[in-house]
Structure formats: C-alpha cells, structure tokens
N, C-alpha and C. Protein backbone atom coordinates (compact mmCIF):
# COMPACT_ATOMS: atom_id res chain seq x y z
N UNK A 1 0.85 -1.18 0.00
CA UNK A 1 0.00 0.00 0.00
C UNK A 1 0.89 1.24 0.00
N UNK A 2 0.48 2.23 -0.59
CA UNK A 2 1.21 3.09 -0.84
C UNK A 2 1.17 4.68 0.88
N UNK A 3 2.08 5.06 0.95
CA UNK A 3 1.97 6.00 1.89
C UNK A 3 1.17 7.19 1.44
N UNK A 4 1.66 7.69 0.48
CA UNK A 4 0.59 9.29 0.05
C UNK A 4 0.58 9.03 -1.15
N UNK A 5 -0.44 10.05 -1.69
CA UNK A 5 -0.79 10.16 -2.82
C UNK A 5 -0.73 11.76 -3.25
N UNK A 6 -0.78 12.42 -4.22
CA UNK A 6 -0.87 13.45 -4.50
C UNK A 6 -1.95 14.09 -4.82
N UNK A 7 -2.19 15.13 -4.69
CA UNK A 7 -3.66 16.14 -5.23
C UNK A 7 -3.79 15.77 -6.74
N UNK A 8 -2.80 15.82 -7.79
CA UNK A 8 -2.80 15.44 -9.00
C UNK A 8 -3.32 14.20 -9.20
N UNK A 9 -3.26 12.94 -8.72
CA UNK A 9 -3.09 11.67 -8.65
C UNK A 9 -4.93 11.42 -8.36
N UNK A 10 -4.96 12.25 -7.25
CA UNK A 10 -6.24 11.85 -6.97
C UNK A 10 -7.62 12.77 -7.39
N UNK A 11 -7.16 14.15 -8.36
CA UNK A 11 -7.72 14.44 -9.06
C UNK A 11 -8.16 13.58 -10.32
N UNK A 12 -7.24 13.11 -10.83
CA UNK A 12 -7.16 11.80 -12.02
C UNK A 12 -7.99 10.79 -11.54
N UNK A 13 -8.03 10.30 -10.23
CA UNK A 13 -8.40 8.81 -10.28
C UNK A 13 -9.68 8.87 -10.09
N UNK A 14 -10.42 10.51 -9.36
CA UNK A 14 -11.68 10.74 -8.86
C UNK A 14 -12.72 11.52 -9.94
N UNK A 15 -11.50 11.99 -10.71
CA UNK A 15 -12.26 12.71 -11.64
C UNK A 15 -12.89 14.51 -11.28
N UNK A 16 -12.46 14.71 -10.77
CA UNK A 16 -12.83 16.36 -10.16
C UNK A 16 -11.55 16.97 -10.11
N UNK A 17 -11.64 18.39 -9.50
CA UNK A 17 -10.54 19.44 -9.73
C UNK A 17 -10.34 19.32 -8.32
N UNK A 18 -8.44 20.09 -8.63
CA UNK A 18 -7.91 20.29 -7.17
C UNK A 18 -8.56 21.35 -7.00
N UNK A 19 -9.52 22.39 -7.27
CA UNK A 19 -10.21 22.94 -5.90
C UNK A 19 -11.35 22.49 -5.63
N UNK A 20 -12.14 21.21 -6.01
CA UNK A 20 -13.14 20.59 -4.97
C UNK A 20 -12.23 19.90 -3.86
N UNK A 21 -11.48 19.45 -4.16
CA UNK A 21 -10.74 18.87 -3.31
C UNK A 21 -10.11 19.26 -2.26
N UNK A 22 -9.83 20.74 -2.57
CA UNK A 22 -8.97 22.01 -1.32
C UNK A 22 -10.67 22.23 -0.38
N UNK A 23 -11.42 22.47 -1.36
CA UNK A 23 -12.75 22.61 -0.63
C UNK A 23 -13.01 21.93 0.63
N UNK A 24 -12.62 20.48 0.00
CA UNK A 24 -13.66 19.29 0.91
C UNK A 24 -12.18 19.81 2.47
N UNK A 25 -10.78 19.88 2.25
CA UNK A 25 -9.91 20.44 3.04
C UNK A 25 -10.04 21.20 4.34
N UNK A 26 -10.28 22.71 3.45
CA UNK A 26 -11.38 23.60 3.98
C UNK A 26 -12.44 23.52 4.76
N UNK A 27 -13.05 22.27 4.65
CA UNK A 27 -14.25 21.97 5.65
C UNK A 27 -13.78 20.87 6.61
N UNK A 28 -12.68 20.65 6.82
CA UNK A 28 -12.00 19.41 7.48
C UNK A 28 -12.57 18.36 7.34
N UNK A 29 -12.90 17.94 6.03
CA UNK A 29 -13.49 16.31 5.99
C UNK A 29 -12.19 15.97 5.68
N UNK A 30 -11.18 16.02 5.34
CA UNK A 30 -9.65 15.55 4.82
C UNK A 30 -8.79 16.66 5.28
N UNK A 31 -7.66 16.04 5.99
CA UNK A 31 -6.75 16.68 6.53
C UNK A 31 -5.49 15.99 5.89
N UNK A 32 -5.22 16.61 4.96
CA UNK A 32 -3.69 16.38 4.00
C UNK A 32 -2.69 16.41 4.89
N UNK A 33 -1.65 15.69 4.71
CA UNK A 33 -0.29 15.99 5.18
C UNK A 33 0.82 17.16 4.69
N UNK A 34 1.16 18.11 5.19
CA UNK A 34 1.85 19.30 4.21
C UNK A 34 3.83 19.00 4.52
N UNK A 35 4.00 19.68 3.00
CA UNK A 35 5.50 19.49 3.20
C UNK A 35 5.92 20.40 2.00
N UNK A 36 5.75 21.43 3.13
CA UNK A 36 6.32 23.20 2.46
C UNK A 36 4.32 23.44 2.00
N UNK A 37 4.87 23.70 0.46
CA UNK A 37 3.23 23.90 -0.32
C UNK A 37 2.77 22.73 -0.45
N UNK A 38 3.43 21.74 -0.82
CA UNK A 38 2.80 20.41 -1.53
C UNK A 38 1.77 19.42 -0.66
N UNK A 39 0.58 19.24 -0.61
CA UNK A 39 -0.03 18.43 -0.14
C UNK A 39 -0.29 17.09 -0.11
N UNK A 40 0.24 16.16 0.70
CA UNK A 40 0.27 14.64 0.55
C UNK A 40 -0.77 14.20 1.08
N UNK A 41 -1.79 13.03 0.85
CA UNK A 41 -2.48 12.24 1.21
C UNK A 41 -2.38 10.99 1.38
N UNK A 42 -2.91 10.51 2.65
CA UNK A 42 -2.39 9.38 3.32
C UNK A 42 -3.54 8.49 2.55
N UNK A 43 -3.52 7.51 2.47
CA UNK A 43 -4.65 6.10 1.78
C UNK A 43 -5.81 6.29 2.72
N UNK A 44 -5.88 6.68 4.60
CA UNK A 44 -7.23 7.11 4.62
C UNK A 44 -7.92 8.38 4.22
N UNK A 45 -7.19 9.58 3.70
CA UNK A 45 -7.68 10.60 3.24
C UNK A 45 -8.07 10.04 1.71
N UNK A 46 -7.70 9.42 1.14
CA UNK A 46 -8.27 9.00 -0.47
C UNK A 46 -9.15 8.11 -0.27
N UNK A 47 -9.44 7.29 1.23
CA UNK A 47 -10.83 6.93 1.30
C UNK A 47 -11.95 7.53 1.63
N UNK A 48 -11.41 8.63 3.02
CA UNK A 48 -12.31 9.50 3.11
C UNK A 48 -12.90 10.61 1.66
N UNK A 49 -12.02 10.67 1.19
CA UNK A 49 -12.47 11.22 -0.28
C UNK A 49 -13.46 10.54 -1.40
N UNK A 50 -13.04 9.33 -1.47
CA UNK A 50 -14.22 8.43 -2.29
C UNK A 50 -15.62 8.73 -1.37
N UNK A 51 -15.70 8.24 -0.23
CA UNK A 51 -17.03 8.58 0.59
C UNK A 51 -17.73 9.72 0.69
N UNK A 52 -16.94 10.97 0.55
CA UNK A 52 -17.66 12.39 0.42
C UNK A 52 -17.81 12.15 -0.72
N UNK A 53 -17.37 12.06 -2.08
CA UNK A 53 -17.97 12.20 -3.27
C UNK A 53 -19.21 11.02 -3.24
N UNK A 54 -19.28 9.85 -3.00
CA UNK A 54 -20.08 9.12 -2.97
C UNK A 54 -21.71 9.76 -2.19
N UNK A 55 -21.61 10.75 -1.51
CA UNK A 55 -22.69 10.95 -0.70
C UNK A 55 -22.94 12.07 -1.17
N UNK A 56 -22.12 13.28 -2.18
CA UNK A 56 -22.32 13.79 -2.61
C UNK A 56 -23.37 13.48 -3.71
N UNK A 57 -22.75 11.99 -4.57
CA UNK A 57 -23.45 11.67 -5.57
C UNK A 57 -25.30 11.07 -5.04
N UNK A 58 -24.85 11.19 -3.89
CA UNK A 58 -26.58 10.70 -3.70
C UNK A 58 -26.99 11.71 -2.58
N UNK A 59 -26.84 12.90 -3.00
CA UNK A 59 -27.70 14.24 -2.64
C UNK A 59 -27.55 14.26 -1.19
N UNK A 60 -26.34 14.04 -0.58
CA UNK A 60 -26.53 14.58 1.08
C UNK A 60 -25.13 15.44 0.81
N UNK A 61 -25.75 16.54 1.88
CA UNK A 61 -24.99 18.17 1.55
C UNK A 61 -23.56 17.79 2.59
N UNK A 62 -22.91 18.92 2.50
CA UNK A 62 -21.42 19.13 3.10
C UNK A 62 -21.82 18.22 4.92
N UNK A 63 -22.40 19.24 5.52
CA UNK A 63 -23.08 18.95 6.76
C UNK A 63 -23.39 17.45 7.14
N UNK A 64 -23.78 16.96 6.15
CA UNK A 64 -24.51 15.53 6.56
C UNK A 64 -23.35 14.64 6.65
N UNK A 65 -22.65 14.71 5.55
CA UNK A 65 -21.59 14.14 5.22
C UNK A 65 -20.41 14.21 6.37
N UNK A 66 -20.19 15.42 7.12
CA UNK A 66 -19.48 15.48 8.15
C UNK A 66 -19.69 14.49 9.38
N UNK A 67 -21.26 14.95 9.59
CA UNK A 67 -21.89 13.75 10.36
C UNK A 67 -21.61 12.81 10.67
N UNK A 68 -21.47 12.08 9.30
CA UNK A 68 -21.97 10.61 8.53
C UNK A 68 -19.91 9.91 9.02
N UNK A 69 -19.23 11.35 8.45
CA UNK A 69 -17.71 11.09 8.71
C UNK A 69 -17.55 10.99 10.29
N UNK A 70 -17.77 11.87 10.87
CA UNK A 70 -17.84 12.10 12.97
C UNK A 70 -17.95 10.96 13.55
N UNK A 71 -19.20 10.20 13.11
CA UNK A 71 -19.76 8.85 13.05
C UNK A 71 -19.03 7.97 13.79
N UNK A 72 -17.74 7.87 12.42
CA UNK A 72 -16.93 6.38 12.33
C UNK A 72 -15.75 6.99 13.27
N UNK A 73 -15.85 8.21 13.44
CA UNK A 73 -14.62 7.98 14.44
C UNK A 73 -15.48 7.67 16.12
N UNK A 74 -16.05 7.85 15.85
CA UNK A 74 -17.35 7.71 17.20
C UNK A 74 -17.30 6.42 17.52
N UNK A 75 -17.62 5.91 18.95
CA UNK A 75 -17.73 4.72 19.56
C UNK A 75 -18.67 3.51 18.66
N UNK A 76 -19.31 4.61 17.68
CA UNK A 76 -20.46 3.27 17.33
C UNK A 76 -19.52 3.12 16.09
N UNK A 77 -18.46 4.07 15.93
CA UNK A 77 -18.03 3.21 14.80
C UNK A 77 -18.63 2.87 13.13
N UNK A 78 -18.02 2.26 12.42
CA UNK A 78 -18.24 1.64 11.13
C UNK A 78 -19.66 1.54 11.38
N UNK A 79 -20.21 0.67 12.67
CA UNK A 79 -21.65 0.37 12.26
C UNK A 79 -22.96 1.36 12.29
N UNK A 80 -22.80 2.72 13.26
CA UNK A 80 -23.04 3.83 13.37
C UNK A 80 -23.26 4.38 12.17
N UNK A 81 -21.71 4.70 10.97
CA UNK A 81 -22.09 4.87 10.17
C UNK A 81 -23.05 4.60 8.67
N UNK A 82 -22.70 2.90 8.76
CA UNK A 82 -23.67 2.39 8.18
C UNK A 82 -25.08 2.35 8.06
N UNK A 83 -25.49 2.90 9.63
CA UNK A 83 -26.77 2.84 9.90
C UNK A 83 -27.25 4.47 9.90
N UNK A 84 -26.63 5.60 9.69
CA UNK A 84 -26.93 6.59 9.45
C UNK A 84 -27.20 6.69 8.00
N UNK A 85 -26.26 6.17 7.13
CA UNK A 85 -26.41 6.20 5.65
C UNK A 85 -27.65 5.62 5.59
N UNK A 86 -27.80 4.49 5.79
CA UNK A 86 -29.12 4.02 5.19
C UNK A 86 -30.36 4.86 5.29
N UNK A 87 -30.24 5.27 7.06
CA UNK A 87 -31.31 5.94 6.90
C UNK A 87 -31.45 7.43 6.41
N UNK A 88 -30.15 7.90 5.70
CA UNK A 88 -29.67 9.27 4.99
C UNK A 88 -30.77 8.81 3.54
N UNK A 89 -30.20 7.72 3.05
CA UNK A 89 -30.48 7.57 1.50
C UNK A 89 -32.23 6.92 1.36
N UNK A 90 -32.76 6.63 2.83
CA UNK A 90 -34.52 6.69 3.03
C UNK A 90 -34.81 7.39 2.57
N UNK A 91 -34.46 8.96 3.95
CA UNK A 91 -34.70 10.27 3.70
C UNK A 91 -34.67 10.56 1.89
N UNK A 92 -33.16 10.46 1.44
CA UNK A 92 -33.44 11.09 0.23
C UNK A 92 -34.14 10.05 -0.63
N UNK A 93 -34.06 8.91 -0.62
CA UNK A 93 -35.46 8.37 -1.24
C UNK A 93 -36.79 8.62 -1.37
N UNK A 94 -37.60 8.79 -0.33
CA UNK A 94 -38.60 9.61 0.16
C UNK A 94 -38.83 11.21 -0.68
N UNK A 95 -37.51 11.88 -0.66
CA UNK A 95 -37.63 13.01 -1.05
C UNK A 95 -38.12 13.23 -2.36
N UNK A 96 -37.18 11.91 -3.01
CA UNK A 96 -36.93 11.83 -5.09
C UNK A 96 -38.33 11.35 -5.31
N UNK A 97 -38.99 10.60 -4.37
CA UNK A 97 -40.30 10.11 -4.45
C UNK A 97 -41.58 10.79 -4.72
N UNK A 98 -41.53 11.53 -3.61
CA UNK A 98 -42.37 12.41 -3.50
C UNK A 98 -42.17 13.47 -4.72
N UNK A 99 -41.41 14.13 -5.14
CA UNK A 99 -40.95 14.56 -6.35
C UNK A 99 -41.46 14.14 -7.64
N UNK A 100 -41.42 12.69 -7.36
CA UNK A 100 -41.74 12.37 -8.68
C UNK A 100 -43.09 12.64 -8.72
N UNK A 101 -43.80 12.04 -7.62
CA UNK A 101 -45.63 12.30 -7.66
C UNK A 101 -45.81 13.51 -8.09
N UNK A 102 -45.57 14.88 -7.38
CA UNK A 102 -45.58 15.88 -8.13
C UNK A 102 -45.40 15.99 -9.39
N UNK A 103 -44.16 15.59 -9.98
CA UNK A 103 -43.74 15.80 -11.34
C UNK A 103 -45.00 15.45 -12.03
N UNK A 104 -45.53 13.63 -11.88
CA UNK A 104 -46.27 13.37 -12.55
C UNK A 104 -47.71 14.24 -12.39
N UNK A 105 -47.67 14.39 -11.02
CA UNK A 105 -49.05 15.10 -11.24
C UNK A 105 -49.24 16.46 -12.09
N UNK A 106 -48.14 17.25 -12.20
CA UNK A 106 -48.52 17.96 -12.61
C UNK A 106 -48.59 18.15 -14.08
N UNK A 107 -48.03 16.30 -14.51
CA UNK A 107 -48.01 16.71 -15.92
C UNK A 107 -50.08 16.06 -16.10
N UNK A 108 -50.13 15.22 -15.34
CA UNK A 108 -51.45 15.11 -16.13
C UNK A 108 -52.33 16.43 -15.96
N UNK A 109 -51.71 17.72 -14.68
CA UNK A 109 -52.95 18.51 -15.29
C UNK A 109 -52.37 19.48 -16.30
N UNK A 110 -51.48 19.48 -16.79
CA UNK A 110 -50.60 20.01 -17.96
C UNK A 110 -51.61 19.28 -19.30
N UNK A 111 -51.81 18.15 -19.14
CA UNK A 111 -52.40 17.24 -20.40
C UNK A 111 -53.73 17.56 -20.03
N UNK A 112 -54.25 17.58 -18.93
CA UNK A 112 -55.55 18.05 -19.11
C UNK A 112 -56.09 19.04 -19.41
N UNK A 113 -55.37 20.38 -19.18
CA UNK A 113 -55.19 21.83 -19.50
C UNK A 113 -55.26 21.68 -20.88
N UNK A 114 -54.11 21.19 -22.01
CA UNK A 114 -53.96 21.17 -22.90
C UNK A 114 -55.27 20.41 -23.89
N UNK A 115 -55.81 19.52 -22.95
CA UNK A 115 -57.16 18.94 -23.80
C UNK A 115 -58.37 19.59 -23.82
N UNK A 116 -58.17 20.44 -22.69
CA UNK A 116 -59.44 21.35 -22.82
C UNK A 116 -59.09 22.23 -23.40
N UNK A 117 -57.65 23.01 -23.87
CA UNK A 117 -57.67 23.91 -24.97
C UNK A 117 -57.79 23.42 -26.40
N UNK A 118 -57.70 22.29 -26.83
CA UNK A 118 -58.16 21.91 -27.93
C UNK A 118 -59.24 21.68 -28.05
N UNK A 119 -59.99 20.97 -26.74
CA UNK A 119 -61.85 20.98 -27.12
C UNK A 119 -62.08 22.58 -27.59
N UNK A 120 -62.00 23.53 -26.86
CA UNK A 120 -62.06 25.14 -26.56
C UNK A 120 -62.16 25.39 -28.42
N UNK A 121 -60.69 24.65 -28.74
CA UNK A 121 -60.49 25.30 -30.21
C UNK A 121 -61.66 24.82 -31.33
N UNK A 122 -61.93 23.38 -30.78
CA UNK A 122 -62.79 22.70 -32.12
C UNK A 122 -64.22 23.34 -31.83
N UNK A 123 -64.67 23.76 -30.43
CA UNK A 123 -65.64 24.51 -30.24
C UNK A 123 -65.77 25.71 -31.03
N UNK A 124 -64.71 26.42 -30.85
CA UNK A 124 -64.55 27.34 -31.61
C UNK A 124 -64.82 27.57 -33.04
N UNK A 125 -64.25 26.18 -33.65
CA UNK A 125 -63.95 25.60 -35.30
C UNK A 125 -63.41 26.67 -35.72
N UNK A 126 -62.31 26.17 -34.62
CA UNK A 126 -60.75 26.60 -35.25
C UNK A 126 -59.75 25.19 -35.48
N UNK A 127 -59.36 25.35 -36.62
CA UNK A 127 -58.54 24.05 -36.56
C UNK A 127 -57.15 23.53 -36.13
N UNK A 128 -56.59 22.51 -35.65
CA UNK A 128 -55.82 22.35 -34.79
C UNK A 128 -54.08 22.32 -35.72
C-alpha cells in the first residue's frame, strides 16, 4: 500500500478538480499531510475522499456528510455509520419520491389543460 498520494493523482483517479478537493480540506473532511506547499495524502484521506464524493453523488450536503464522517470515528463506529447512511439515503429516497408524484401530477394537469384547450379550439372551429 502506498503511503501518500498526490492532489494530482487523486484528481485523475476521482475525476474532479484540485479545488473541490482544497474545498472538501477547507471543511475538514480531509486533513492532508503538508510538506512546504505540496499536499500529501495518506490512503485514509483518499478513502475519506471516495465517501464524500459518494454521498455527494446521492444528494446529502457538506453537513450531513461530516456527520456521517464524525460517526466512524465515534464509539459506534463503522456500524453507526452504516446505519446513518441508510437511513440518509430513506430520507433522500422519500424526497426523489415524493418529487416524482408531483412531477407526474402535474403533468397530467398540464395534459388536461392542454385537452381542454383543444376541445375550446374545435368549439370554436378553429382548426388544430
């Protein structure tokens, strides 16, 4: 296993820029190793990094994610965190859900709107 990794290295492997990455820094979810300017990362900061982007990718904000990180250093540990995620990605399940009902609902009264402006028109005998 390797000791550090570089900001370059793990821009490449994650696919994002070194300033999301100074960002996630900035908010102490990753605490780099420094030597002068250059920033080294240890193999648990490039895990902690996969996991913020991962929770990023399923809609839980900076905050939650800290949480979710606090967690595992916490007595409950790995399983703590496991059991917060799940019930993180309920929550945002629930959320995309409910979303969608809306979405759909509002397309059928979009289609219904739209059918009564075409009855409206043939009433009219105006043609479509």
């Amino acid at each position: 296993m390797r000791e550090f990794y570089t900001i370059t290295e793990l821009t490449r492997e994650f696919g994002v820029s070194t300033r999301t990455i100074r960002f996630y820094e900035d908010e102490g979810l990753i605490k780099p190793v420094r030597r002068g300017r250059t920033r080294l990362f240890r193999p648990s900061d490039r895990i902690l990094l996969k996991q913020i982007l991962r929770g990023k990718r399923l809609g839980f904000s900076i905050a939650e994610i800290r949480e979710i990180i606090a967690m595992y250093k916490a007595p409950a540990g790995e399983e703590g965190q496991i059991k917060a995620m799940i019930a993180g990605i309920a929550e945002k399940r629930a959320s995309l859900e409910q979303k969608r009902r809306d979405i759909e609902e509002t397309l059928r009264e979009m289609d219904l709107a739209e059918e009564n402006c075409f009855e409206r028109l043939a009433e009219l005998g105006v043609s479509q």
